[in-house]
C-alpha atoms as a PDB file:
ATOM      1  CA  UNK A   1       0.000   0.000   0.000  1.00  0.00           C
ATOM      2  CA  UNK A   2       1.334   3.135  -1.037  1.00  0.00           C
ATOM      3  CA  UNK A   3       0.894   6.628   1.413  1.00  0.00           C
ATOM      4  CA  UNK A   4      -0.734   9.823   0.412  1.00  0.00           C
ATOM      5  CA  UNK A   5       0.661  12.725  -0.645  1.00  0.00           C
ATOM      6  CA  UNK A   6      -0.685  15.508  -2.911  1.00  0.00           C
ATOM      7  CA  UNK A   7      -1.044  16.196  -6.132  1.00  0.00           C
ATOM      8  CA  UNK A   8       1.069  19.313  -5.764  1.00  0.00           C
ATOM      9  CA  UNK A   9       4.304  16.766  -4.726  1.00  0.00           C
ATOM     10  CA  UNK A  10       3.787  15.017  -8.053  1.00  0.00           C
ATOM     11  CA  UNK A  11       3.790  18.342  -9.523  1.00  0.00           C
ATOM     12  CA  UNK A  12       6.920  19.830  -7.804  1.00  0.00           C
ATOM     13  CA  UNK A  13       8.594  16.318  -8.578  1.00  0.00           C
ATOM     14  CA  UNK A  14       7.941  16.814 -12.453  1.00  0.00           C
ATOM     15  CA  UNK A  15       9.178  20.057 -12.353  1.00  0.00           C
ATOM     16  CA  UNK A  16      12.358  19.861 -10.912  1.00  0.00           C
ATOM     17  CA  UNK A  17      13.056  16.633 -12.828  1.00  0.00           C
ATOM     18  CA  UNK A  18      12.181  18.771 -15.713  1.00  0.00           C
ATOM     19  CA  UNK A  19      14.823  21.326 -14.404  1.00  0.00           C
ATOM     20  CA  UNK A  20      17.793  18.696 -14.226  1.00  0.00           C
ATOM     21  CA  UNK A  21      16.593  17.131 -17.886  1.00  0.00           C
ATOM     22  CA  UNK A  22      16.866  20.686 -19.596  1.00  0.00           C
ATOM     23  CA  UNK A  23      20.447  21.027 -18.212  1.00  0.00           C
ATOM     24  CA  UNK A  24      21.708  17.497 -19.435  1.00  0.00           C
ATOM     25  CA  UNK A  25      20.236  18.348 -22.879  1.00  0.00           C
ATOM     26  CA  UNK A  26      22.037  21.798 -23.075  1.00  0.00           C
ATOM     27  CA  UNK A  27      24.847  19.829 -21.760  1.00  0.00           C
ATOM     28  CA  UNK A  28      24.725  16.605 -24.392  1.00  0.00           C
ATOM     29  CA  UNK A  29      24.199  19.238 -27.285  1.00  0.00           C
ATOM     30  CA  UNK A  30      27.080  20.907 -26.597  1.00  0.00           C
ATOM     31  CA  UNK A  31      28.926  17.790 -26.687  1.00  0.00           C
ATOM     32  CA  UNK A  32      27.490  16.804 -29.423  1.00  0.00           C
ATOM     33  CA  UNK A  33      27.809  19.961 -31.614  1.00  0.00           C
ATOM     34  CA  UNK A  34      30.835  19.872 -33.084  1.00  0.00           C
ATOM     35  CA  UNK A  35      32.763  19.867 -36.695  1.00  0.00           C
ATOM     36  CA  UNK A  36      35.768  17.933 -38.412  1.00  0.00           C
ATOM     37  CA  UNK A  37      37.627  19.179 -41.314  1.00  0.00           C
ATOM     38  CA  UNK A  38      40.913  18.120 -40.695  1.00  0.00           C
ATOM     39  CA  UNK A  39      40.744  15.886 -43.281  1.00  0.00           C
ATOM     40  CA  UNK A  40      40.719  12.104 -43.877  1.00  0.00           C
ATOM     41  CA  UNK A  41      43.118  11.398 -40.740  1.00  0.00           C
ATOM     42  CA  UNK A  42      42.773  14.634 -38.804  1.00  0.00           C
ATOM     43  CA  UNK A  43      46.356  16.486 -40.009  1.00  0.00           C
ATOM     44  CA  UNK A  44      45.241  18.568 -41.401  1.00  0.00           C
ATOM     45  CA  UNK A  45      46.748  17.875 -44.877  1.00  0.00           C
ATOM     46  CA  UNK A  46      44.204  18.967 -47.461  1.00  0.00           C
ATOM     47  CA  UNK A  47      43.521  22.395 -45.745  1.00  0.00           C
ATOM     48  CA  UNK A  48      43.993  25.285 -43.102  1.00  0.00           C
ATOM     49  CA  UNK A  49      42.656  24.854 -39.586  1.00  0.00           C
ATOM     50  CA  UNK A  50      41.531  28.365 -40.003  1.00  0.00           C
ATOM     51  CA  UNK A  51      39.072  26.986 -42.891  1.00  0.00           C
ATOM     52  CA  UNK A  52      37.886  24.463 -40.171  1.00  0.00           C
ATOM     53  CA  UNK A  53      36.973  27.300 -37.196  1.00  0.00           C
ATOM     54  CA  UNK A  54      35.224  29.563 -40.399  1.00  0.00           C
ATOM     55  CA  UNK A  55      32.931  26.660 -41.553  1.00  0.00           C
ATOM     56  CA  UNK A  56      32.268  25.578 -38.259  1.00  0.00           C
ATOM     57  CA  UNK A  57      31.790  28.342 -36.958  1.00  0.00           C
ATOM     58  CA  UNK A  58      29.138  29.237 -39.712  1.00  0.00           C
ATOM     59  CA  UNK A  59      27.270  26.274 -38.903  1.00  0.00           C
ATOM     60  CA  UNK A  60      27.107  26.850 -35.417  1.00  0.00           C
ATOM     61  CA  UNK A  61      29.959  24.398 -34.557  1.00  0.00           C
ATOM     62  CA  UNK A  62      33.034  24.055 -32.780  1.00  0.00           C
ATOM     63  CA  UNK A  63      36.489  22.118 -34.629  1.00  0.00           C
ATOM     64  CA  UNK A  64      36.632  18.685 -32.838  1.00  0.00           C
ATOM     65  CA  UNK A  65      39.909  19.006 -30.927  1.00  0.00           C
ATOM     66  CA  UNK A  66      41.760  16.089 -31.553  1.00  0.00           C
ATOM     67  CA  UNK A  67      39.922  13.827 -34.634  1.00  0.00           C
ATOM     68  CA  UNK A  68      40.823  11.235 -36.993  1.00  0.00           C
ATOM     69  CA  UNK A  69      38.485   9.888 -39.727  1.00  0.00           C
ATOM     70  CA  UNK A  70      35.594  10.414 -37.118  1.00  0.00           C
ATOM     71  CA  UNK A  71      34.527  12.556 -34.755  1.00  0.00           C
ATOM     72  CA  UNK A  72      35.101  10.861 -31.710  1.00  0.00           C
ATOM     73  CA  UNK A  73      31.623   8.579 -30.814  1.00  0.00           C
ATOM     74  CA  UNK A  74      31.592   9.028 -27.027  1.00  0.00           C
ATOM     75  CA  UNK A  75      29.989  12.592 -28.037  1.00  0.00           C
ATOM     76  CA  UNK A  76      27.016  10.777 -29.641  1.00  0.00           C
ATOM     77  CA  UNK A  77      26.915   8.275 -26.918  1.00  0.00           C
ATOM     78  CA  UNK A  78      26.556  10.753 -24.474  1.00  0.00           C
ATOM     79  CA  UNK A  79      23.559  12.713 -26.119  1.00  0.00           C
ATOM     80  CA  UNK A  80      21.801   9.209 -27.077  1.00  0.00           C
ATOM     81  CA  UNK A  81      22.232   8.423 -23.649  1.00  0.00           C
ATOM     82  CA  UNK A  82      21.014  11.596 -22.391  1.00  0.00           C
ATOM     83  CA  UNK A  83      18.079  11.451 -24.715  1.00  0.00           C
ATOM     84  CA  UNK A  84      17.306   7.729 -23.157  1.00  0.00           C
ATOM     85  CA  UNK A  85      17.022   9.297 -19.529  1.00  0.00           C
ATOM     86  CA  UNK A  86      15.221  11.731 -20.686  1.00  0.00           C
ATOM     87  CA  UNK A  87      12.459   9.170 -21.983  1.00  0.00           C
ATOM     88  CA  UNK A  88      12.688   7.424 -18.966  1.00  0.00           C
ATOM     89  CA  UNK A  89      11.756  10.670 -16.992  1.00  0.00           C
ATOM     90  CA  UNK A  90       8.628  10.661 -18.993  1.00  0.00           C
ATOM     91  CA  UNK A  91       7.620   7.190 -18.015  1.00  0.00           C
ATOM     92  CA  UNK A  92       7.852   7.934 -14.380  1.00  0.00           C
ATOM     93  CA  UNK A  93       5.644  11.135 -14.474  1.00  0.00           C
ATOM     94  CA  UNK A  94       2.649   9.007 -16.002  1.00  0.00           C
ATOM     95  CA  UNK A  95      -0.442  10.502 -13.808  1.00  0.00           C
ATOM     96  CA  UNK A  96      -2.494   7.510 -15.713  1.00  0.00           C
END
């Protein structure tokens, strides 16, 4: 048997998991927003890191620091994985 409490608990409980949710997705999109075009093994051989920053920063990127043919996947796994809490937050606020 569960004990009473109020509706506006449930409420307050949404909210502030709402709170901590919208800072892990700024967080994770940060992360996650980032460029590469240091070419096909990150040395930058084809052209100018300065080309990089301009085209990144014209898409509203930043240059991947250190990159080879990939930007490095633990960026993805860490918004995928934020996304995943954030679904699981949903399940637990169910009022049904």
């Amino acid at each position: 048997h569960a004990e009473p409490t109020t509706l506006g608990l449930k409420f307050l409980g949404f909210s502030e998991e709402t709170k901590r949710n919208i800072k892990r997705m700024k967080v994770a999109k940060d992360a996650v927003s980032v460029g590469k075009l240091s070419g096909p093994v990150g040395t930058y051989s084809n052209l100018e890191p300065e080309i990089e920053n301009y085209v990144c920063k014209k898409l509203g990127l930043k240059p991947e620091n250190v990159s080879t043919q990939i930007i490095p996947r633990d960026r993805h796994s860490q918004f995928l994985t934020t996304l995943a809490i954030i679904a699981s937050s949903l399940t637990r606020n169910d009022f049904s």
